[in-house]
Protein backbone atom coordinates (compact mmCIF):
# COMPACT_ATOMS: atom_id res chain seq x y z
CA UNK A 1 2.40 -8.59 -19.87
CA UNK A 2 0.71 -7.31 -16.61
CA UNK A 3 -0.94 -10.85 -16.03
CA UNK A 4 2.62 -12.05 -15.76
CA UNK A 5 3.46 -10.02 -12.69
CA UNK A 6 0.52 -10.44 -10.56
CA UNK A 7 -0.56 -13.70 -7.98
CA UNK A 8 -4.22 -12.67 -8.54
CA UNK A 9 -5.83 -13.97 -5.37
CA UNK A 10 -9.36 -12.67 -4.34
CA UNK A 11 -8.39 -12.03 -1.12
CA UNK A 12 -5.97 -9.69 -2.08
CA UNK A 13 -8.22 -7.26 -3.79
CA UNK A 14 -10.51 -6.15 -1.16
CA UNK A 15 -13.29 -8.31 -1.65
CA UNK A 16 -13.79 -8.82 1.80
CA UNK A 17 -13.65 -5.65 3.36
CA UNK A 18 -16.04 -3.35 4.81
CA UNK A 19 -17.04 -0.53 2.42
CA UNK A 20 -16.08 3.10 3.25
CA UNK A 21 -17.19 4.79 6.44
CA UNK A 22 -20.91 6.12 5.62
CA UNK A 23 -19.53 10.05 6.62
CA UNK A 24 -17.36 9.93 4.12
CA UNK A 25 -17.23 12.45 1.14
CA UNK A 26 -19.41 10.38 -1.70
CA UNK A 27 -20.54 7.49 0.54
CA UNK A 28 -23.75 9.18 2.11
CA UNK A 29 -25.99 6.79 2.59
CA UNK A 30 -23.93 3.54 1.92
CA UNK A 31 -24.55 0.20 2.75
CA UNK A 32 -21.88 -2.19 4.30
CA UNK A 33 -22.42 -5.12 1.78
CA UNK A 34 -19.12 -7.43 1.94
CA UNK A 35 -17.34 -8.79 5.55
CA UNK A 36 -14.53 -9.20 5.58
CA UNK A 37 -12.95 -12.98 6.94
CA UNK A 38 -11.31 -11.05 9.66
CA UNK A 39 -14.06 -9.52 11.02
CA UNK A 40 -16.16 -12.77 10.92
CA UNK A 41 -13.77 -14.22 13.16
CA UNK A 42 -13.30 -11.53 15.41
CA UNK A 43 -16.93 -11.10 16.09
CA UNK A 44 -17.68 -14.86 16.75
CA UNK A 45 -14.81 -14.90 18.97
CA UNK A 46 -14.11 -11.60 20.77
CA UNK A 47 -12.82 -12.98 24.30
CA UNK A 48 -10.10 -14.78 22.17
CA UNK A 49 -9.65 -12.17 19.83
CA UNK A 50 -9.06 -9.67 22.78
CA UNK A 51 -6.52 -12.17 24.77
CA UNK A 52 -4.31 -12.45 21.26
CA UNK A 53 -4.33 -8.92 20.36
CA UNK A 54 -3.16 -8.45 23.81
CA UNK A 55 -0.67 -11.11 23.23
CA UNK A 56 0.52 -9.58 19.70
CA UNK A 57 0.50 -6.07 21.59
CA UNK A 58 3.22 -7.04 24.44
CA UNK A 59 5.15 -9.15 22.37
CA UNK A 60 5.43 -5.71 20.00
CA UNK A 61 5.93 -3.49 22.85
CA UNK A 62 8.97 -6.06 23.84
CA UNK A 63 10.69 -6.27 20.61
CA UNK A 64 10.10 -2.60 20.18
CA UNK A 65 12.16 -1.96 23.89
CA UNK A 66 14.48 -4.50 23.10
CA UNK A 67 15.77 -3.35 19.36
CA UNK A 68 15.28 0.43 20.51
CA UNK A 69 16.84 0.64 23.39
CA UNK A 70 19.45 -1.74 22.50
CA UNK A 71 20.90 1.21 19.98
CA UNK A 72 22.11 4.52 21.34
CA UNK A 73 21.76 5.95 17.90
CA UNK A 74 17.56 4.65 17.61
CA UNK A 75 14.90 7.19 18.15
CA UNK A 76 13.17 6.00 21.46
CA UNK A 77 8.84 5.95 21.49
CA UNK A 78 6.23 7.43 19.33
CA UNK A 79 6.23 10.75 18.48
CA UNK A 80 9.39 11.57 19.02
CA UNK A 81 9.59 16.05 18.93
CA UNK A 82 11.20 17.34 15.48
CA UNK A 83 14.56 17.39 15.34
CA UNK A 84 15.84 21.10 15.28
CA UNK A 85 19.26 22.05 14.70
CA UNK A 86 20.44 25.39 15.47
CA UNK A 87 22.38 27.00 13.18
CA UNK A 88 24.15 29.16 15.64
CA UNK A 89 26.45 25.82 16.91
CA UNK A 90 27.36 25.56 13.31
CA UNK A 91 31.07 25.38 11.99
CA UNK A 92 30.96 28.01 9.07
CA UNK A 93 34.00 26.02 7.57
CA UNK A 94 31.61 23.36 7.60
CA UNK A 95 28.58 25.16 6.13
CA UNK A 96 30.23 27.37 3.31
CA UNK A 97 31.73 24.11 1.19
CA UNK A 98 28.12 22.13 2.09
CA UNK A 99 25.98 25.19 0.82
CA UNK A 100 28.05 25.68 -2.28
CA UNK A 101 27.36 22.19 -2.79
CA UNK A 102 23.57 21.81 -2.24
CA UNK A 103 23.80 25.00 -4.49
CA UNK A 104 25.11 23.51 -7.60
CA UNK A 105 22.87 19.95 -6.87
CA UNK A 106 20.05 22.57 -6.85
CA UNK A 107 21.36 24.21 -10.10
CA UNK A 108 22.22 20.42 -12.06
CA UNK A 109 18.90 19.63 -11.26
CA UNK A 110 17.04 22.77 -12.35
CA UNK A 111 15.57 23.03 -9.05
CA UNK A 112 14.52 26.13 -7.51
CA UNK A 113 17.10 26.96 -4.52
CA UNK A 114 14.84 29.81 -2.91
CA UNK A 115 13.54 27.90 -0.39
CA UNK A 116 17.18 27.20 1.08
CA UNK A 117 18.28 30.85 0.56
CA UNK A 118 18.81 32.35 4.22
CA UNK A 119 16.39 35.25 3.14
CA UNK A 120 13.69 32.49 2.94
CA UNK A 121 14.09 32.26 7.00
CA UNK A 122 15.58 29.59 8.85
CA UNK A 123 12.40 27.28 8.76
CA UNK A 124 12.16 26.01 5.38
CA UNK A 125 12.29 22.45 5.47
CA UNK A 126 15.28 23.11 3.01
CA UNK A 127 17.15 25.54 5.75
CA UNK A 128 16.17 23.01 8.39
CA UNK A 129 17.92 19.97 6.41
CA UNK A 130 20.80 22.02 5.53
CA UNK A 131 21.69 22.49 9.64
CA UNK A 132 21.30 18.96 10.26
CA UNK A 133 23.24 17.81 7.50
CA UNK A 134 25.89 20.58 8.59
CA UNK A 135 25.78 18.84 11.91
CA UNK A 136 25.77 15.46 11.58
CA UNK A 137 29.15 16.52 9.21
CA UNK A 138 29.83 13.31 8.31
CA UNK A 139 32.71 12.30 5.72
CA UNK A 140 30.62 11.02 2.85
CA UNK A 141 30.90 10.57 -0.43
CA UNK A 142 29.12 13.19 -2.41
CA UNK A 143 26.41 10.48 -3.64
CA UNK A 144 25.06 9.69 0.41
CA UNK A 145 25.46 12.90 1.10
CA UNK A 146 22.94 14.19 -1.36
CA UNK A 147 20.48 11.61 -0.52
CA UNK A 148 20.43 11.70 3.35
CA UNK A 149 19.95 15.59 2.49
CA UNK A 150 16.71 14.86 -0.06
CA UNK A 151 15.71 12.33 3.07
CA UNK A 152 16.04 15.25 5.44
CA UNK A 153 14.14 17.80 3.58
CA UNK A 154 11.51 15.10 3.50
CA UNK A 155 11.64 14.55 7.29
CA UNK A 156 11.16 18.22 7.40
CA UNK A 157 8.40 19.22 4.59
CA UNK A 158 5.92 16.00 6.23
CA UNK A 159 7.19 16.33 9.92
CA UNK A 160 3.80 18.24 12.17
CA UNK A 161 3.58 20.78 9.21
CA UNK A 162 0.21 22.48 9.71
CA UNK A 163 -2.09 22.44 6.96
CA UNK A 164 -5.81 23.88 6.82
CA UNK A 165 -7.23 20.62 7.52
CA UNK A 166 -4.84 19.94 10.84
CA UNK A 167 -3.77 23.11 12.37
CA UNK A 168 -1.70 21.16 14.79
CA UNK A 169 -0.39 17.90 13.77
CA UNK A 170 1.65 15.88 15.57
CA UNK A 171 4.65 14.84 14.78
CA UNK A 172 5.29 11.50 13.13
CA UNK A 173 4.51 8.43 14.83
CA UNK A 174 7.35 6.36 14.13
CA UNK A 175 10.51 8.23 13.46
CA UNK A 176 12.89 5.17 14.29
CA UNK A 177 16.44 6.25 13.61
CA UNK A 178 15.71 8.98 11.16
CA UNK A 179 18.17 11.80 11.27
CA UNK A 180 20.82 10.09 13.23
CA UNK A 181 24.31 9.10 11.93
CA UNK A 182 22.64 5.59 10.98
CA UNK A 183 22.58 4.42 7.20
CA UNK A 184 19.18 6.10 6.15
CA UNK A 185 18.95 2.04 4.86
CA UNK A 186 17.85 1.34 8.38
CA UNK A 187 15.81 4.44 9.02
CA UNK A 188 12.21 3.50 9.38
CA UNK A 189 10.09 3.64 5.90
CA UNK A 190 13.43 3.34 3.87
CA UNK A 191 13.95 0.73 1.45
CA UNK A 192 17.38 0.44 -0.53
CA UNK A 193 19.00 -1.73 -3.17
CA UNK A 194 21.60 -4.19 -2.62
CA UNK A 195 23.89 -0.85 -3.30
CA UNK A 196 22.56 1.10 -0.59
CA UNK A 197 20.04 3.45 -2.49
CA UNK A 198 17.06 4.37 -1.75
CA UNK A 199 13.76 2.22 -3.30
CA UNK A 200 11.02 2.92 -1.32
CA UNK A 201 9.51 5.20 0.94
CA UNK A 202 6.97 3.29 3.19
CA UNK A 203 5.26 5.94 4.95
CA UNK A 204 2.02 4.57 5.55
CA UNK A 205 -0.17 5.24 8.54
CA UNK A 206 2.58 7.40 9.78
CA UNK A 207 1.00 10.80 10.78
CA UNK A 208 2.68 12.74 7.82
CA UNK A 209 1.17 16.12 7.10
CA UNK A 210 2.48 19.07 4.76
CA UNK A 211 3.76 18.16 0.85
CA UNK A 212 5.66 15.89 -0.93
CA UNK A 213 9.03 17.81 -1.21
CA UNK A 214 9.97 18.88 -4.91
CA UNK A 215 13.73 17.44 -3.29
CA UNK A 216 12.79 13.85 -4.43
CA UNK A 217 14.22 14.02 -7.64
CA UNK A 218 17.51 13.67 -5.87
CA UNK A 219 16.27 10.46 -5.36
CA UNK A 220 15.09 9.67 -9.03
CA UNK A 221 17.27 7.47 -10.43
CA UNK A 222 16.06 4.61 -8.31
CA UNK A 223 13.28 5.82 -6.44
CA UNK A 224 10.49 3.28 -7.74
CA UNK A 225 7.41 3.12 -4.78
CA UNK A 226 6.12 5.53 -2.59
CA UNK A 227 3.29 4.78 -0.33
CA UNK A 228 2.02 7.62 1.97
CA UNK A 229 -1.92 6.00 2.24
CA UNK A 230 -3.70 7.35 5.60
CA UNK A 231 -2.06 10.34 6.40
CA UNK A 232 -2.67 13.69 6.44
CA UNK A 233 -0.34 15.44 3.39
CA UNK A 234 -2.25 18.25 1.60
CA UNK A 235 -1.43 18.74 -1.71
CA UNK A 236 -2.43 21.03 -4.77
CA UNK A 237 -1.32 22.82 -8.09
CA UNK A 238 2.35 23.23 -7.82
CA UNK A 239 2.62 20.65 -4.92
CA UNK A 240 2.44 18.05 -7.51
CA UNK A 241 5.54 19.19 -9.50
CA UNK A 242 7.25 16.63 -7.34
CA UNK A 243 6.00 14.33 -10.28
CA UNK A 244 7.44 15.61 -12.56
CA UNK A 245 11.07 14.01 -12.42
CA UNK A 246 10.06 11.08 -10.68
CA UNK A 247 10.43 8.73 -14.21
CA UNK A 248 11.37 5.33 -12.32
CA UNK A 249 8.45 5.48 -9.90
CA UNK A 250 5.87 2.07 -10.58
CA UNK A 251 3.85 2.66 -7.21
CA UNK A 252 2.13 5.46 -6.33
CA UNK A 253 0.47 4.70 -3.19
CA UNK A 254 -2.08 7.78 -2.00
CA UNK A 255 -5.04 7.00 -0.41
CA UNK A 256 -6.64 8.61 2.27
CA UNK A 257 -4.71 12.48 2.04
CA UNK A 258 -6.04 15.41 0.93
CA UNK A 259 -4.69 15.58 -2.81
CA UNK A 260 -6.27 17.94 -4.21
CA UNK A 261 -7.61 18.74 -8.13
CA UNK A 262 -10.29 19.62 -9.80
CA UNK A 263 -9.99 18.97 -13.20
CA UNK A 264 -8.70 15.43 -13.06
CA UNK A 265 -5.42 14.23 -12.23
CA UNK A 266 -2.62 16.96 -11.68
CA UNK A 267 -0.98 17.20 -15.25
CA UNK A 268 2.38 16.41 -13.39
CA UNK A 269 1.11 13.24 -12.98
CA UNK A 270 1.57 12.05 -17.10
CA UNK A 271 5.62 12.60 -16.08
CA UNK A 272 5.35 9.06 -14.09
CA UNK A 273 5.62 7.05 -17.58
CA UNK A 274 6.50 3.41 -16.00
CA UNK A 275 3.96 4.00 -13.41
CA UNK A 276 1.98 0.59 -12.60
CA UNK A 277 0.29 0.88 -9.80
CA UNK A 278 -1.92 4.14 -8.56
CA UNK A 279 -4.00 4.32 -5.70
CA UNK A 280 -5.65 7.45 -4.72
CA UNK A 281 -8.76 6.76 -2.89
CA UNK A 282 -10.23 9.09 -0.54
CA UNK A 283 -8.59 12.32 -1.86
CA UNK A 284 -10.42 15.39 -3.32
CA UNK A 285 -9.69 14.84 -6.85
CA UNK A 286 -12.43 15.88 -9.35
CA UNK A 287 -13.44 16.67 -12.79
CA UNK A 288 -13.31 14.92 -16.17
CA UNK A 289 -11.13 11.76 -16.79
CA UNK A 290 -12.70 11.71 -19.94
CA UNK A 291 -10.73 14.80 -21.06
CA UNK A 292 -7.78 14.24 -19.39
CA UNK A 293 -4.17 13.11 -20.73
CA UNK A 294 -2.51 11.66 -17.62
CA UNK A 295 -3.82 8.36 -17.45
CA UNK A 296 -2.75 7.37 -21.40
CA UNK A 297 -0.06 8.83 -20.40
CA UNK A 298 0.94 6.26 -18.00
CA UNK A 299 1.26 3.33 -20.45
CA UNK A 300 2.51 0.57 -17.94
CA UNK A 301 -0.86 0.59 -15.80
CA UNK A 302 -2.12 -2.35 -14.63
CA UNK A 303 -3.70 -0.83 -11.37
CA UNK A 304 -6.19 1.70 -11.10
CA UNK A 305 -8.02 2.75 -7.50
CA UNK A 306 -9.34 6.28 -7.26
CA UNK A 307 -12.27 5.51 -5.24
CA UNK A 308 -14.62 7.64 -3.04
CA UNK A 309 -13.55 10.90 -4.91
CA UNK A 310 -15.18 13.65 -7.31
CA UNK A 311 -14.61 12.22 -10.98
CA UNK A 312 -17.59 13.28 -13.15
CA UNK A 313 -18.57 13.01 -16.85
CA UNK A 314 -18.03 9.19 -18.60
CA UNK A 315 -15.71 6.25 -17.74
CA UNK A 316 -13.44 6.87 -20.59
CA UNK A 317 -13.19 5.13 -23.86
CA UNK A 318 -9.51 4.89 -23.54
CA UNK A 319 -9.90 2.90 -20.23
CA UNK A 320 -11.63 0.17 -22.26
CA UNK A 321 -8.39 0.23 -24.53
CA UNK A 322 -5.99 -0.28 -21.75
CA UNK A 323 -5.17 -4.21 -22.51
CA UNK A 324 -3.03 -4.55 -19.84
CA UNK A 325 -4.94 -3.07 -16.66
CA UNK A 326 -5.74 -5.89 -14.11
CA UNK A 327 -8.04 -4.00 -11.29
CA UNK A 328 -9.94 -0.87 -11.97
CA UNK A 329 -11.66 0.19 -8.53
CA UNK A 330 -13.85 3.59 -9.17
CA UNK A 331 -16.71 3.12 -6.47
CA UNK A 332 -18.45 6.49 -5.24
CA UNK A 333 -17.30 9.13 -7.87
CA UNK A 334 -19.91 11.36 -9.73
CA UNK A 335 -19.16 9.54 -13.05
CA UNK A 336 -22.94 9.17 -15.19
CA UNK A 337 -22.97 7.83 -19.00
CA UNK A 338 -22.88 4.12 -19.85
CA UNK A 339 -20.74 1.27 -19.74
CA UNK A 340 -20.09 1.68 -22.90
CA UNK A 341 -16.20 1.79 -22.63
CA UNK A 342 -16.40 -2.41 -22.43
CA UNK A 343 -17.18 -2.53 -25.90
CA UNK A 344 -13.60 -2.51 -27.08
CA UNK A 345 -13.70 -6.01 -25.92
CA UNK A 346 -10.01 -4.81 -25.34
CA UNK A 347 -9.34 -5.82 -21.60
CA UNK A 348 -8.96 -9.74 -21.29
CA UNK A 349 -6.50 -9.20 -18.79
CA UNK A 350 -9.20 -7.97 -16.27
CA UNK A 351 -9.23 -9.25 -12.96
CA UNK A 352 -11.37 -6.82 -11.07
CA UNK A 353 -13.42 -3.99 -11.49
CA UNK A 354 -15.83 -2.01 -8.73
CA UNK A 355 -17.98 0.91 -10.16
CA UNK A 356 -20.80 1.07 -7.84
CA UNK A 357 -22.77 4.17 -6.12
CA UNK A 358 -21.53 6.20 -9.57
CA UNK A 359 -24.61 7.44 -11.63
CA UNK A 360 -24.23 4.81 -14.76
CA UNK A 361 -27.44 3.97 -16.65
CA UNK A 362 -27.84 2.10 -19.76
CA UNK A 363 -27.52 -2.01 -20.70
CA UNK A 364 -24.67 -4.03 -19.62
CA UNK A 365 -22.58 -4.81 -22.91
CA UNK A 366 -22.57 -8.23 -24.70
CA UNK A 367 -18.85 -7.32 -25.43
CA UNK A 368 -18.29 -7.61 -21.15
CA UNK A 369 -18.14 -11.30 -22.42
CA UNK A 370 -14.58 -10.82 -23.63
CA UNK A 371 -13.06 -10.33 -20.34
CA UNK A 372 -12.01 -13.66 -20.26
CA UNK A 373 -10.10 -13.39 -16.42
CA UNK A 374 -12.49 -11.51 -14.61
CA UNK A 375 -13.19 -12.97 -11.11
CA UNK A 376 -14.84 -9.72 -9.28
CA UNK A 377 -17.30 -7.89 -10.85
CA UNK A 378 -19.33 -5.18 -8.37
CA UNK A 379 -21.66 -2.57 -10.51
CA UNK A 380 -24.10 -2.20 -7.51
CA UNK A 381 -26.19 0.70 -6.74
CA UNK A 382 -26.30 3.09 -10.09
CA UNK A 383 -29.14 2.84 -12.82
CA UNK A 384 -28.15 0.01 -15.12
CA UNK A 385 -31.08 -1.10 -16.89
CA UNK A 386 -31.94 -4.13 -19.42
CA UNK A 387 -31.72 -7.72 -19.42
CA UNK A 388 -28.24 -9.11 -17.59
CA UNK A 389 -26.60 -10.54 -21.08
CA UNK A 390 -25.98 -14.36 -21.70
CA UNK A 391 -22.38 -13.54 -22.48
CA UNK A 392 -21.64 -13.31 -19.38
CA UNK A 393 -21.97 -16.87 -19.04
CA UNK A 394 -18.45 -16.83 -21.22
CA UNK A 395 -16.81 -15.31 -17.79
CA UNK A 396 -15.89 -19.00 -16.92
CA UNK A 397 -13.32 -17.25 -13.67
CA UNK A 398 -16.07 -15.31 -12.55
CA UNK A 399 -16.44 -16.03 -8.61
CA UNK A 400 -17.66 -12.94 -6.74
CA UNK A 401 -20.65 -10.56 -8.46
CA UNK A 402 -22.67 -8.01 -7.38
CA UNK A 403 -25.38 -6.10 -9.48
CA UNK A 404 -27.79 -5.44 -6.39
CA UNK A 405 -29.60 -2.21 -6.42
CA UNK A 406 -29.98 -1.28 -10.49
CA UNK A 407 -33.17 -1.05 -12.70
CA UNK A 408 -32.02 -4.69 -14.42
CA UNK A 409 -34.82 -6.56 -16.59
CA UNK A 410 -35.61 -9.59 -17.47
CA UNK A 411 -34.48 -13.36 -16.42
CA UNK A 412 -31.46 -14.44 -15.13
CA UNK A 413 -30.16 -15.88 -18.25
CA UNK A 414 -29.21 -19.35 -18.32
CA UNK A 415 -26.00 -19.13 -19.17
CA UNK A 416 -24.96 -18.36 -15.89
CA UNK A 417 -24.93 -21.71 -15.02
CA UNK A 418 -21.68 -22.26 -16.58
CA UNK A 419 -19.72 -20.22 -14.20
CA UNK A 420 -19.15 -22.96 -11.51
CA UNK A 421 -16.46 -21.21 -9.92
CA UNK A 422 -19.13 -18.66 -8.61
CA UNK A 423 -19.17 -18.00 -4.42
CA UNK A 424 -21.37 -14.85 -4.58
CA UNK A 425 -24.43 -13.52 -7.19
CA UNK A 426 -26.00 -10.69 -5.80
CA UNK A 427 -28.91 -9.51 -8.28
CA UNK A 428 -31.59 -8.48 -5.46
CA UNK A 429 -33.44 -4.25 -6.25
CA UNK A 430 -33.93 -5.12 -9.82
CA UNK A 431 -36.53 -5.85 -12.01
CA UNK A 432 -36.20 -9.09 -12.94
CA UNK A 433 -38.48 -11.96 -13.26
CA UNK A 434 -38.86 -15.55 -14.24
CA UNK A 435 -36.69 -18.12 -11.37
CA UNK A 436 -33.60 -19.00 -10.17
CA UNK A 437 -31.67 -21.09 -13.01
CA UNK A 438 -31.45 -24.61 -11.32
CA UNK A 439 -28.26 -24.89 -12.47
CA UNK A 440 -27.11 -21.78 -10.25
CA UNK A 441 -28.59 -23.60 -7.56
CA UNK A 442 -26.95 -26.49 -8.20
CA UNK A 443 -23.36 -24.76 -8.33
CA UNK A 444 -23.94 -23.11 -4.95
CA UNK A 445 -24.87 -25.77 -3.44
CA UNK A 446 -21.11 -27.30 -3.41
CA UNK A 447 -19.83 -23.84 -2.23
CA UNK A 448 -17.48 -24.25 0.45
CA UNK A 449 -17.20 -20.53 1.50
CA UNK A 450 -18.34 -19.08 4.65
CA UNK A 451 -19.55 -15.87 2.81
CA UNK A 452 -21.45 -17.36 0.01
CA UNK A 453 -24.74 -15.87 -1.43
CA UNK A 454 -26.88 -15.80 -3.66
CA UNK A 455 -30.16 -13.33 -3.80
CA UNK A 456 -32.67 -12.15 -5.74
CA UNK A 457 -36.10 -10.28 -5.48
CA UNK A 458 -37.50 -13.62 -4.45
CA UNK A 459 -40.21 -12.39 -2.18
CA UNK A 460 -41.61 -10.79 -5.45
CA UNK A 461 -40.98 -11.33 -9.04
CA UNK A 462 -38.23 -14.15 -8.85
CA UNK A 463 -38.45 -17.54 -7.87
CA UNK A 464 -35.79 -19.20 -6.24
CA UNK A 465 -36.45 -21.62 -3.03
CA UNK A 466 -35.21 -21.08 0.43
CA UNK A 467 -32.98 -23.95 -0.45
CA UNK A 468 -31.44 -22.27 -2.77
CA UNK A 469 -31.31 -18.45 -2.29
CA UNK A 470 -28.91 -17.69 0.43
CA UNK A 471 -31.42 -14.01 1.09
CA UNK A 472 -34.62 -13.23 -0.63
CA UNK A 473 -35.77 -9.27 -0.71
C-alpha cells in the first residue's frame, strides 16, 4: 500500500512555502498566505544569514576546485561550451561497424533511425552522439556502449537547443564529466545500480532546453526517475512519444518547463503503468481530466501535482476512487463543478490535498469525513458554499487547514474541537456566524508552532477574542 512507502512529514509537502510568483500563468492576483520556516529565519536574521551563505558559498566553490581540478578527465566551471566532434577526424573503420550497430539497436527497438541518417545533416543530436561515441572509441561491451550513446543523444537533444520560448539558451550549467571517457555512473545527474546502469536522471535546475530524446528507451529496462523540474525543455504532440516505452519509470519529475497539451495529459503518458509519482506544475497543460484516460491509466499513483496549469471541466470522479493516492496538489487550474468526487469516501490514505484559486462551488461533503489520514487540507479562494460539516471533526490527523476566501455558512461546528493536533484553521472571507468553539481555543492555546493561526471574520459576524484568534478580518 502507498501509506507503506511514504515518511509523511508536513514539512515535506510544501506547507510552508511561499505560493507561486503572482505573474505567473493562473496566479493573477494571488496572495502569499503560508511562510515558509526558512524564510522566517532568514528575515529575522539577515546579517547572519548573509555571513553563512557566504560561508556555505566558499566552502562549495572549494570542494568544487578541489574534486574538479583534481581530475583531468572532469569538466572544469559552469557552462562549459557543447561538446562538438567533427566527423572529419573520424576513423571510417571505426564508424562503419558503430553505425551498423546503432542501426540494428534502432531497428530492435522500432525506433525511427532518420534522425541519424547523414541526409538528416550532421546536427541531429543523433549525428552529434554518433561522432562522439566514434571518438571516444572505447572497447566496450555492447551493453555500455548503447547506453553512454542514449546518454549522449540526451546531452545533445537538451544541450542550448533553441526553442520559441529561449532563442538562445545557454548551455547547461553543470556538465561535470559528461562526455568524457569517465563511467557515465559518475557523470553529473546520473544515478546507477549496484551493476552500473543507469536509474536516474537528476537534471534539475540545470538549464536544459529542447526535448526529451525518443533515445531513452535504450535506457528502459531500469530507467525508474527522471526529474528535469525548472528548466527550460519544450515539449508537445510527438515530443511525448518518449513515454511511451518508458514502463519502469515511478517518478516523473516536470515542473516548471513548457510541456505542452491541450486536451489533458499527452496520451503517451497512460504507457508509464508503475508510475508513482508525477509532478508537472507550471507547464501549459490544459483541457479535461475528466475525459481523459491517462491518469487511470497509471494505477500505482500515490502522487499527484499539476499545479498552476490550464485543467478545466470537474475534478474527476475517478480521482475520488484512487485508494491509494497520498497528495493531490491542483491549486490555480480552471477546474469549476463541485467537490463532489469525495463522496466515494474511497481515499483514507489521503495525506494532502490543495485545490484553491480553481472555480469550485457547492457544499463541502459529509463523506470528506472518511479521509481518516488527512493532515493538510487547503480549499481557499473558489466559491464553496454551505455550512463547514461536523464530520470533519472525524479528521482526528488534521493539523494544517485553510478554507479562507469561500462563500461558507453557518457556525463553526463543534466538532472541530476534537482535532487537537490542529496548528492552523484559517476560515476568515466567509459567511459564517455564531463564535469561536472554546474548545478550538483551548487546543491552540498549547500550540507550540511559530506559524500557528487561527482566524475568522471576527471583526464582523464571528466571535472569537483577541486571546484566542491569532487574526481577525
Amino acid at each position: 500500500m502507498a501509506q507503506e512507502k511514504h515518511d509523511l512529514q508536513l514539512e515535506d509537502v510544501q506547507d510552508y512555502t511561499s505560493d507561486y510568483p503572482p505573474d505567473y500563468p493562473g496566479a493573477e492576483g494571488a496572495e502569499t498566505k503560508r511562510r515558509g520556516l526558512l524564510c522566517g529565519l532568514i528575515m529575522g536574521n539577515k546579517k547572519m544569514t548573509c555571513l553563512l551563505a557566504l560561508v556555505f558559498i566558499l566552502v562549495i566553490a572549494i570542494v568544487t576546485i578541489l574534486v574538479v581540478g583534481a581530475d583531468e578527465n572532469a569538466i572544469e566551471g559552469f557552462h562549459q561550451p557543447l561538446i562538438i566532434i567533427d566527423p572529419s577526424t573520424l576513423d571510417a573503420s571505426v564508424t562503419g561497424p558503430l553505425m551498423a550497430s546503432l542501426l540494428a539497436m534502432y531497428d530492435r527497438n522500432g525506433m525511427d533511425s532518420t534522425p541519424l541518417d547523414p541526409s538528416s545533416g550532421d546536427d541531429t543530436p543523433q549525428r552529434r552522439a554518433f561522432f562522439w561515441l566514434a571518438h571516444e572509441n572505447q572497447n566496450l561491451d555492447h551493453s555500455t556502449k548503447m547506453a553512454r550513446y542514449a546518454l549522449a543523444v540526451f546531452y545533445y537533444s537538451t544541450n542550448q537547443v533553441p526553442t520559441e520560448f529561449d532563442e538562445e539558451p545557454e548551455t547547461w550549467y553543470v556538465a561535470r564529466r559528461w562526455l568524457t571517457k569517465a563511467s557515465y555512473c559518475e557523470w553529473h545527474g546520473i544515478v546507477c545500480d549496484a551493476q552500473g546502469r543507469v536509474e536516474a536522471l537528476e537534471m534539475d535546475r540545470n538549464f536544459l532546453t529542447g526535448v526529451l530524446p525518443i533515445e531513452l528507451r535504450i535506457l528502459e529496462d531500469t530507467l525508474y526517475s527522471i526529474d528535469i523540474a525548472d528548466n527550460g525543455i519544450s515539449m508537445s504532440e510527438e515530443n511525448f512519444d518518449v513515454f511511451l516505452n518508458l514502463v519502469n519509470l515511478e517518478e516523473f519529475f516536470g515542473d516548471n518547463n513548457y510541456l505542452e497539451y491541450s486536451e489533458g495529459l499527452p496520451p503517451q503518458m497512460a504507457s508509464l503503468v508503475n508510475l508513482e509519482q508525477l509532478t508537472m506544475s507550471y507547464n501549459l497543460l490544459g483541457g479535461d481530466l475528466s475525459v481523459d484516460n491517462v491518469i487511470p491509466a497509471m494505477g500505482q499513483l500515490t502522487h499527484i501535482e499539476m499545479e498552476a496549469n490550464y485543467f478545466s471541466g470537474p475534478i474527476p470522479d475517478y480521482i475520488g476512487a484512487m485508494e491509494d493516492l497520498v497528495y493531490f496538489y491542483m491549486r490555480r487550474n480552471n477546474f469549476n463543478g463541485d467537490l463532489s468526487f469525495l463522496e466515494s469516501g474511497a481515499m483514507t490514505t489521503l495525506f494532502a490535498m490543495w485545490l484553491d484559486g480553481n472555480d469550485l462551488t457547492g457544499n463541502i461533503p459529509a463523506q470528506i469525513g472518511s479521509l481518516q489520514n488527512l493532515a493538510s487540507l487547503s480549499i481557499s479562494n473558489t466559491k464553496l458554499s454551505g455550512p463547514i460539516p461536523a464530520e470533519m471533526g472525524d479528521l482526528l490527523k488534521l493539523r494544517r487547514v485553510w478554507l479562507y476566501d469561500n462563500q461558507l455558512t453557518g457556525d463553526i461546528p463543534l466538532a472541530l474541537q476534537k482535532l487537537d493536533k490542529l496548528e492552523v484553521l484559517e476560515l476568515h472571507n466567509n459567511n459564517m456566524s455564531g463564535s469561536m468553539p472554546q474548545g478550538i481555543c483551548d487546543i491552540f492555546s498549547g500550540v507550540d508552532y511559530d506559524f500557528k493561526a487561527l482566524t475568522t471574520d471576527c471583526n464582523g459576524a464571528v466571535a472569537c477574542s483577541r486571546s484566542c484568534c491569532t487574526k481577525c478580518y
